[in-house]
C-alpha atoms as a PDB file:
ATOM      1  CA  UNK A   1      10.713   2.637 -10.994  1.00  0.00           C
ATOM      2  CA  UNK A   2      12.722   2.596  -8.360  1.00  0.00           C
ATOM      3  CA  UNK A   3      10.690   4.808  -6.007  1.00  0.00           C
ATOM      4  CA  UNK A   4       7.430   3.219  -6.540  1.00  0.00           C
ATOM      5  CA  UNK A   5       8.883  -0.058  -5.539  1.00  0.00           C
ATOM      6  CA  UNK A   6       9.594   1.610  -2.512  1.00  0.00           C
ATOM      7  CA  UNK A   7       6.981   3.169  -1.557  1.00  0.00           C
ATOM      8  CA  UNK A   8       4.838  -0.231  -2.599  1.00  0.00           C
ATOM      9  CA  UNK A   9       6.981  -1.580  -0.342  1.00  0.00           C
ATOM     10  CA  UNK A  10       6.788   0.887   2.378  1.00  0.00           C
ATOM     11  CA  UNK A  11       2.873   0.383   2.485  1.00  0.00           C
ATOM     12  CA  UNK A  12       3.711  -3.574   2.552  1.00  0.00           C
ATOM     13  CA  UNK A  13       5.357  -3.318   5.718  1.00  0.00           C
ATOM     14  CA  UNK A  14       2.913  -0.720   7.405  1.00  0.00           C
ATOM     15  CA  UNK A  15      -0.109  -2.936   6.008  1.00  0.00           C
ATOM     16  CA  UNK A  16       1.832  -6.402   7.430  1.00  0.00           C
ATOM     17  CA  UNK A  17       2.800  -4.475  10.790  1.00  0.00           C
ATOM     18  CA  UNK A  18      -0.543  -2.768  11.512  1.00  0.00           C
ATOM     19  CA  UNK A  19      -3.287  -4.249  13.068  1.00  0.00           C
ATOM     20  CA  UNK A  20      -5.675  -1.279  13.526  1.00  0.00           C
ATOM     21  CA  UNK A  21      -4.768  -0.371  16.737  1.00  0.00           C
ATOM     22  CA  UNK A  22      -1.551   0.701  16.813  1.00  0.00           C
ATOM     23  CA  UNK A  23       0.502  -2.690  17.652  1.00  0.00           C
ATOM     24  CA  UNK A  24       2.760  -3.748  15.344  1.00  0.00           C
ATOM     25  CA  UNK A  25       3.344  -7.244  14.393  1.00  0.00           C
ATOM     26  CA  UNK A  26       6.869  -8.555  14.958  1.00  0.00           C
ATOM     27  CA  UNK A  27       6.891 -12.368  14.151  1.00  0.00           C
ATOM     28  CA  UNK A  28       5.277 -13.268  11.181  1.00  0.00           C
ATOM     29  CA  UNK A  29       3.741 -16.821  10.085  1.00  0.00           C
ATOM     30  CA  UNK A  30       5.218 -18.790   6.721  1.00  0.00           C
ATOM     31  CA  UNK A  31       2.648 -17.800   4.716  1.00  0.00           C
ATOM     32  CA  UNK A  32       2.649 -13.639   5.634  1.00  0.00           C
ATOM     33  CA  UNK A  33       6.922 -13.948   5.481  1.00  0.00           C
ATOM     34  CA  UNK A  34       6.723 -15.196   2.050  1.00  0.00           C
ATOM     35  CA  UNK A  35       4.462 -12.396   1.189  1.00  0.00           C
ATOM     36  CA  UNK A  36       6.539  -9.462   2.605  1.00  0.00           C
ATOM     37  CA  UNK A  37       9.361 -10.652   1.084  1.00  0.00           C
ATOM     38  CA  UNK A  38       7.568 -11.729  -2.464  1.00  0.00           C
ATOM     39  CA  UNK A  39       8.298 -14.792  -2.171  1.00  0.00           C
ATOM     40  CA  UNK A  40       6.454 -18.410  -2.059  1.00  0.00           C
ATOM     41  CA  UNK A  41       5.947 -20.089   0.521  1.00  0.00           C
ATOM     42  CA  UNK A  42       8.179 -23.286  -0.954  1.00  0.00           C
ATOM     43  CA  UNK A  43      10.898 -20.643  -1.478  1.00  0.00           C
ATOM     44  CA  UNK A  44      10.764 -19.287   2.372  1.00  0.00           C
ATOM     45  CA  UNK A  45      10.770 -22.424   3.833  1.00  0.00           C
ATOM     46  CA  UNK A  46      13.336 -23.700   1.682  1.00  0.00           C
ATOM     47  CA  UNK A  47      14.843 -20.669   2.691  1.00  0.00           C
ATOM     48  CA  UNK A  48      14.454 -21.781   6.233  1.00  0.00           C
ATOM     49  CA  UNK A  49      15.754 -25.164   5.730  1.00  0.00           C
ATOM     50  CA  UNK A  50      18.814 -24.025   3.923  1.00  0.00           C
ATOM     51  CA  UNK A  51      19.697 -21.727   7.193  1.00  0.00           C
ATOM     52  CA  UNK A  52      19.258 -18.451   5.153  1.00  0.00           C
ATOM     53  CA  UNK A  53      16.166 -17.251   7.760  1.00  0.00           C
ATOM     54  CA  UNK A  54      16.329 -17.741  11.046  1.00  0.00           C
ATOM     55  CA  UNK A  55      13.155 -18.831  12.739  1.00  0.00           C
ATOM     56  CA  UNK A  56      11.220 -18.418  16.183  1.00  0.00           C
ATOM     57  CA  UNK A  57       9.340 -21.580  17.342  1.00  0.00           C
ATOM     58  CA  UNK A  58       7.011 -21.811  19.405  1.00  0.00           C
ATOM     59  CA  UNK A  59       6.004 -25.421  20.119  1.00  0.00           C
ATOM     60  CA  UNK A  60       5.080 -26.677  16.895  1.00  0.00           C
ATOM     61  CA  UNK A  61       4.816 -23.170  15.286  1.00  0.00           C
ATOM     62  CA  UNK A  62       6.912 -21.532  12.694  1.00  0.00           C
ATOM     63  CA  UNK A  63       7.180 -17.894  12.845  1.00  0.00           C
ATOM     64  CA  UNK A  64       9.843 -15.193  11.377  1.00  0.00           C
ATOM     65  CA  UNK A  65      10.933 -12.247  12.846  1.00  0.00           C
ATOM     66  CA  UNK A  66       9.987  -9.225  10.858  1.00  0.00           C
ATOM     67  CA  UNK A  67      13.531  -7.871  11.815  1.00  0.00           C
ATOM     68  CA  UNK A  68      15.411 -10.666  10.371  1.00  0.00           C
ATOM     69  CA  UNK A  69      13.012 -10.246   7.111  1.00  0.00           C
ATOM     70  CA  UNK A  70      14.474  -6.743   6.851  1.00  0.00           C
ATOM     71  CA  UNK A  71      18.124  -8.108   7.316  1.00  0.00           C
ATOM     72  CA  UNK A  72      18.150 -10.507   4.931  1.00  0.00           C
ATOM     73  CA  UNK A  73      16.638  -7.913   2.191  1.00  0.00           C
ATOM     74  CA  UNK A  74      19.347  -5.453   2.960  1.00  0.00           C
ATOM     75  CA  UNK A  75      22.113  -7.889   2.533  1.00  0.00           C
ATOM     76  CA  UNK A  76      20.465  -9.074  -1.008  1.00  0.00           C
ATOM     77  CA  UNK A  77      20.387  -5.753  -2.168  1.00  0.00           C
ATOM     78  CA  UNK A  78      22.278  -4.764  -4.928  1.00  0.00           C
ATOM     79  CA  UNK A  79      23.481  -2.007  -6.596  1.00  0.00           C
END
């Protein structure tokens, strides 16, 4: 079970990252955060509000570094 998580997950990331011509996408909106990580969107940005994901504004704009997605899933592994 295990391994098809992972690869799900693995073609998550390439789908979120791609655009079709070869540049990946590092900062993600609310709404594309909360579905790499499987979340909802109240449970990112409460996420956000309780300082557990650091965000990148850009003048009224939320956005979430891909990077820091990636962080905060390998420190809430377990096991």
């Amino acid at each position: 079970m295990d391994s098809l998580a992972d690869r799900v997950s693995a073609r998550l990331v390439e789908h979120l990252r791609g655009d079709g011509r070869g540049i990946e996408q590092r900062l993600l909106n609310v709404n594309d955060a909360a579905r790499y990580l499987g979340r909802s969107r109240a449970s990112v940005r409460h996420m956000i509000a309780d300082g557990g994901l650091p965000i990148v504004r850009s003048d009224h704009r939320v956005f979430l570094d891909i990077r820091e997605l990636d962080k905060w899933i390998d420190e809430h592994r377990q096991g």
